[in-house]
N, C-alpha and C. Protein backbone atom coordinates (compact mmCIF):
# COMPACT_ATOMS: atom_id res chain seq x y z
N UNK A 1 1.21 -15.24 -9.90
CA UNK A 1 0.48 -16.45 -10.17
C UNK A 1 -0.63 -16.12 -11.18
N UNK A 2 -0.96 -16.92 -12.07
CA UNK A 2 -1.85 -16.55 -13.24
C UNK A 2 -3.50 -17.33 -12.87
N UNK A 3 -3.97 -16.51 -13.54
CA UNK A 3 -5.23 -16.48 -12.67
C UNK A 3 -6.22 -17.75 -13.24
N UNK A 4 -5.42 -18.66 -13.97
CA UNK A 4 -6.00 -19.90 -14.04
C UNK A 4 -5.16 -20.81 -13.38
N UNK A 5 -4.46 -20.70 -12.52
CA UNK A 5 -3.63 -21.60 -11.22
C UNK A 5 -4.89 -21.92 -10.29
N UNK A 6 -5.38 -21.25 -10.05
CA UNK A 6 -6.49 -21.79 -8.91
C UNK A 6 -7.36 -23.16 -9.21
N UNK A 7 -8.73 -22.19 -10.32
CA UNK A 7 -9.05 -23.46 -10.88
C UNK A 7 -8.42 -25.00 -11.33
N UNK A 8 -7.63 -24.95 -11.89
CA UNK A 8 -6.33 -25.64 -11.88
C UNK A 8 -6.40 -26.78 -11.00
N UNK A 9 -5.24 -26.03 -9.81
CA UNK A 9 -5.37 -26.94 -8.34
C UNK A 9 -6.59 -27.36 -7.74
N UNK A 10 -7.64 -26.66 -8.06
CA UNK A 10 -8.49 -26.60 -7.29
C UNK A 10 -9.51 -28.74 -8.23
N UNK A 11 -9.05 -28.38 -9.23
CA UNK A 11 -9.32 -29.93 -10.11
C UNK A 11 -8.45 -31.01 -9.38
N UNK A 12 -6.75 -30.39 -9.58
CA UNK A 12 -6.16 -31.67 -8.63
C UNK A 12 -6.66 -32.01 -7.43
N UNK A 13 -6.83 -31.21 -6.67
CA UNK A 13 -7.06 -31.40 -5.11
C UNK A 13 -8.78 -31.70 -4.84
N UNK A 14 -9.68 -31.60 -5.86
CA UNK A 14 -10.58 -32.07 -5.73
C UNK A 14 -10.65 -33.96 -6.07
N UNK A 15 -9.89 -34.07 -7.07
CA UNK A 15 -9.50 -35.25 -7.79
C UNK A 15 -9.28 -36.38 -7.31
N UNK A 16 -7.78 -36.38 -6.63
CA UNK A 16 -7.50 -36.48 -5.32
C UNK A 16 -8.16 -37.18 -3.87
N UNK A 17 -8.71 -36.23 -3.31
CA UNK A 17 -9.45 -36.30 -2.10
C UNK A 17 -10.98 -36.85 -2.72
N UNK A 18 -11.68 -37.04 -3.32
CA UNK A 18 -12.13 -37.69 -3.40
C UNK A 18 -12.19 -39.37 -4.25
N UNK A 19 -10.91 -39.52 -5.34
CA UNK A 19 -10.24 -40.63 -5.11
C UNK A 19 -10.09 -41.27 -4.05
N UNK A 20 -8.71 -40.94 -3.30
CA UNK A 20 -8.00 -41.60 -1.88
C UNK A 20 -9.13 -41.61 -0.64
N UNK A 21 -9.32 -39.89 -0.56
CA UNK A 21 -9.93 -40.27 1.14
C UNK A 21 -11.13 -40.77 1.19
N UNK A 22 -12.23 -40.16 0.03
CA UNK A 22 -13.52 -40.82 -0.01
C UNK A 22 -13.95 -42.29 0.01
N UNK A 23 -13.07 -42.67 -1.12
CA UNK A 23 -13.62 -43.79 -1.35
C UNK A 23 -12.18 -44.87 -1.23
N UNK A 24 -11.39 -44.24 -0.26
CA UNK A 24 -10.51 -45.67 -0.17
C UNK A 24 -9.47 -45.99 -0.96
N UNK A 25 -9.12 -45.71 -2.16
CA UNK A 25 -8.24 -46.24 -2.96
C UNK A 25 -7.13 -45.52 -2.58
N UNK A 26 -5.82 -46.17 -3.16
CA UNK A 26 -4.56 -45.61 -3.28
C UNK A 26 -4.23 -44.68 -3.68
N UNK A 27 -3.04 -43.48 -3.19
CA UNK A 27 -2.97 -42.26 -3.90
C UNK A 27 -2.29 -42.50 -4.95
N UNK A 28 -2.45 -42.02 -6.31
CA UNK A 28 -2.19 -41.82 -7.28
C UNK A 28 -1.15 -40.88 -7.54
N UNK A 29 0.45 -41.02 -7.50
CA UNK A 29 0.90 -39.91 -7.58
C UNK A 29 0.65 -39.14 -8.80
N UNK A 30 -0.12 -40.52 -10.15
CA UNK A 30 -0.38 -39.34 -11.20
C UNK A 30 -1.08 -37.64 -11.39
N UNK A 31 -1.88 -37.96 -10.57
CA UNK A 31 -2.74 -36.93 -9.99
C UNK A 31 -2.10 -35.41 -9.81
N UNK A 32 -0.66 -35.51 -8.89
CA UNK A 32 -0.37 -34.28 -8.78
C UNK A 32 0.35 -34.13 -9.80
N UNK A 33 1.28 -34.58 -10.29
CA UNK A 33 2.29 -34.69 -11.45
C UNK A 33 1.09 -34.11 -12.42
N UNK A 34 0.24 -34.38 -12.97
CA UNK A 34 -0.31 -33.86 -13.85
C UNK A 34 -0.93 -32.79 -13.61
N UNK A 35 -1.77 -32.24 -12.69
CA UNK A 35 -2.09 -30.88 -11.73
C UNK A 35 -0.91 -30.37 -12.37
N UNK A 36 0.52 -30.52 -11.56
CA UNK A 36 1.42 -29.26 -11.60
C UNK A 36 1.81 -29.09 -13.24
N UNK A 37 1.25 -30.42 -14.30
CA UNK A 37 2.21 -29.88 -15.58
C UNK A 37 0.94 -29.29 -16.11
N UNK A 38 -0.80 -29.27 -15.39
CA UNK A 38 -1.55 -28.51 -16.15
C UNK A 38 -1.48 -27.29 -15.99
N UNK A 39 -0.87 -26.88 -14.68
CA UNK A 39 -1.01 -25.80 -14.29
C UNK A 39 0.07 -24.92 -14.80
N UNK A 40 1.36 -25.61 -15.28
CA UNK A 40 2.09 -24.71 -15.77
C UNK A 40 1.71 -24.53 -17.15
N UNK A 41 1.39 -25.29 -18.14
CA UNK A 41 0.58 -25.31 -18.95
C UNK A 41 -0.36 -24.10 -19.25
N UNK A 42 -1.48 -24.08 -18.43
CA UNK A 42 -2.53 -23.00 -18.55
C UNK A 42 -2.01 -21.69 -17.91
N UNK A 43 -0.93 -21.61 -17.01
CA UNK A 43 -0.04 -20.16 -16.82
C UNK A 43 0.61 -19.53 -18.03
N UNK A 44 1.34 -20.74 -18.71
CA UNK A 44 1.95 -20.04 -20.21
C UNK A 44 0.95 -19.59 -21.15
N UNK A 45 -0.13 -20.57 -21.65
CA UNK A 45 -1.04 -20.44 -22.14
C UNK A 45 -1.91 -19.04 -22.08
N UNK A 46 -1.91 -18.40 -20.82
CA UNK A 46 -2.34 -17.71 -20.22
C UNK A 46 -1.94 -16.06 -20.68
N UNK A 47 -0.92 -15.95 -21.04
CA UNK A 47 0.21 -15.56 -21.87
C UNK A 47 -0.27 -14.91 -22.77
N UNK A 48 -0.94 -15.80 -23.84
CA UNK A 48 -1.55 -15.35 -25.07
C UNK A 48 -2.98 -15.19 -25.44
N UNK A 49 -3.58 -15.66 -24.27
CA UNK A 49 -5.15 -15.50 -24.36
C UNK A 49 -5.10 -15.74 -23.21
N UNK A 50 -5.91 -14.15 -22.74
CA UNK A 50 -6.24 -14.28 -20.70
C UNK A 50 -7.15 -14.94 -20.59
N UNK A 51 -8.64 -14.51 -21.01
CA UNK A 51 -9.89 -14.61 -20.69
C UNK A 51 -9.93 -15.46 -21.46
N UNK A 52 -9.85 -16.20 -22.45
CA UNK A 52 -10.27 -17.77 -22.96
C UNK A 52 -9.83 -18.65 -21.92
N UNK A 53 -8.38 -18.65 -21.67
CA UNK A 53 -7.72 -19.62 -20.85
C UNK A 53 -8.36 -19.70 -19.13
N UNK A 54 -8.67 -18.70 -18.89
CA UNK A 54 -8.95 -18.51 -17.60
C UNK A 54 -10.47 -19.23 -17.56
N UNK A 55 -11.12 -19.02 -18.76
CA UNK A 55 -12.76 -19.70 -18.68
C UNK A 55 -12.51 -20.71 -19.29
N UNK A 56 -11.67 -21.26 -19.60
CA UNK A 56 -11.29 -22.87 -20.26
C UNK A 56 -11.37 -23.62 -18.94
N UNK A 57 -10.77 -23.27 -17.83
CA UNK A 57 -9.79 -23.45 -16.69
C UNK A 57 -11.42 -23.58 -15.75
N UNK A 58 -12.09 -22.97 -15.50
CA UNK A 58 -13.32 -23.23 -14.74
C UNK A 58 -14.22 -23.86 -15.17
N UNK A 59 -14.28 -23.51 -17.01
CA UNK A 59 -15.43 -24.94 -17.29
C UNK A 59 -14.97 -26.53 -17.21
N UNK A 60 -13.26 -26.73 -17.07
CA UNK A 60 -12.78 -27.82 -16.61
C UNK A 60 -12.85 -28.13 -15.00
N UNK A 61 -13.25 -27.59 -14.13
CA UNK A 61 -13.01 -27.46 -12.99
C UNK A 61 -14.75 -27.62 -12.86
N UNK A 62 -15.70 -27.44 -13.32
CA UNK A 62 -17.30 -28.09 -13.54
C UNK A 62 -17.67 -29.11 -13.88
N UNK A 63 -16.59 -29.46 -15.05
CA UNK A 63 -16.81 -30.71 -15.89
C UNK A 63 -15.96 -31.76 -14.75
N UNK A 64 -14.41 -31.80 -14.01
CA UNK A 64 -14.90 -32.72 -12.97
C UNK A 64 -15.42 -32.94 -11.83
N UNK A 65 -16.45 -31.75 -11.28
CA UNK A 65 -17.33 -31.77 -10.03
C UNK A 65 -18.36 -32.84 -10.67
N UNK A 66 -18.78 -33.01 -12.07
CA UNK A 66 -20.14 -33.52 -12.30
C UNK A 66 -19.73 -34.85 -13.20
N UNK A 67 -18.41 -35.18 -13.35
CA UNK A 67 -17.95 -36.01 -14.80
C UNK A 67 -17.23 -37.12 -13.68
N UNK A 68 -17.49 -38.78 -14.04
CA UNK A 68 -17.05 -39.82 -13.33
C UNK A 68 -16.13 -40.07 -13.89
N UNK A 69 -14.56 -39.75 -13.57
CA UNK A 69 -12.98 -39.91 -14.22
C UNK A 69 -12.71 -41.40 -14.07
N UNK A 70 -13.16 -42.24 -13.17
CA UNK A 70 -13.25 -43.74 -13.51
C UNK A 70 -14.22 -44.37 -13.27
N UNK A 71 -14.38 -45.32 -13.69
CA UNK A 71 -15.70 -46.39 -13.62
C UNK A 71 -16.20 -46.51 -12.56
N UNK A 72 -15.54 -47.13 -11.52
CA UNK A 72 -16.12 -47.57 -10.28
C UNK A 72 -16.08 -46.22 -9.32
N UNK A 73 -15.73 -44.74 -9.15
CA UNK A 73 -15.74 -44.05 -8.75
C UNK A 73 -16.64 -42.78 -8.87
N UNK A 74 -17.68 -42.71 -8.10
CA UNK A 74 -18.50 -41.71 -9.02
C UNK A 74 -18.00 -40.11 -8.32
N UNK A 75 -18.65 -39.48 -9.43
CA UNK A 75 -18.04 -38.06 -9.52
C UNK A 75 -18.34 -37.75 -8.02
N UNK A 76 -17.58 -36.36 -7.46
CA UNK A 76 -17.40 -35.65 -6.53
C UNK A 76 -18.91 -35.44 -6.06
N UNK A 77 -19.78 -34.74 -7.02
CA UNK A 77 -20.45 -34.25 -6.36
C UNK A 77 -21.75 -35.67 -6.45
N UNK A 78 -21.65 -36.71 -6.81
CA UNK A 78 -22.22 -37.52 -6.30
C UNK A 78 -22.16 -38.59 -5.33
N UNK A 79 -20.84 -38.39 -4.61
CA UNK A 79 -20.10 -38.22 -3.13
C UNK A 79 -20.69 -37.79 -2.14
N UNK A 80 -20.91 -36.23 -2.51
CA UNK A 80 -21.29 -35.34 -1.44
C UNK A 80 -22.79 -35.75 -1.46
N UNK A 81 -23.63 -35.91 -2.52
CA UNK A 81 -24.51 -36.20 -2.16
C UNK A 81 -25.14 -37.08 -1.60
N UNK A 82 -24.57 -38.38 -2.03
CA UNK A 82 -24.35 -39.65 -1.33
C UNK A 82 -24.04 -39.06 0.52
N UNK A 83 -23.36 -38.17 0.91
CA UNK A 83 -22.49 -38.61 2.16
C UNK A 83 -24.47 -37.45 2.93
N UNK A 84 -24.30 -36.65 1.94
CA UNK A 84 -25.79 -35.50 2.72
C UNK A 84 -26.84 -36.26 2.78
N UNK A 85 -27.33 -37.65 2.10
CA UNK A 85 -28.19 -38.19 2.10
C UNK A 85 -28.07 -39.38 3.55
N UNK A 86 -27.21 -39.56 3.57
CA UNK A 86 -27.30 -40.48 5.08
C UNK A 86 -27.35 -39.19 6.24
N UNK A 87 -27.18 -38.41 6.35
CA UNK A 87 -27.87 -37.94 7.54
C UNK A 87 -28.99 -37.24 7.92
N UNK A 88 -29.65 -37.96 6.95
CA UNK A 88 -31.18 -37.61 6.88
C UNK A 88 -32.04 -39.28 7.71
């Protein structure tokens, strides 16, 4: 497995779960379908440049913890903060 698979999944499955379970909406099968063709993607890629691809692969995996992928859905980590602020 190439060592930008993680980061990778780790975008779908963040993507995902906070889409559907957080906030309610429908699962998107686009979501994984595109996960698995990024991920094969950045494995080939991977190929010809380790260490670019591999830090391509985590600064994408930052950019959607903090970046709102649709309008009415705000980013992940303004989720979590949202969910840490009510149990105060």
């Amino acid at each position: 497995m190439a060592q930008s698979t993680g980061p990778i999944l780790a975008i779908g499955g963040i993507t995902l779960v906070n889409n559907s379970i957080v906030h309610g909406k429908p699962i998107d099968i686009r979501i994984p379908v595109a996960t698995a063709v990024a991920a094969g993607l950045f494995a080939l890629a991977e190929r010809g440049w380790p260490a670019g691809i591999n830090a391509l692969a985590w600064m994408a995996l930052v950019t959607v913890l903090f970046t709102r992928l649709q309008p009415g859905v705000p980013s992940p980590v303004e989720s979590f903060l949202s969910w840490w602020q009510k149990g105060k």
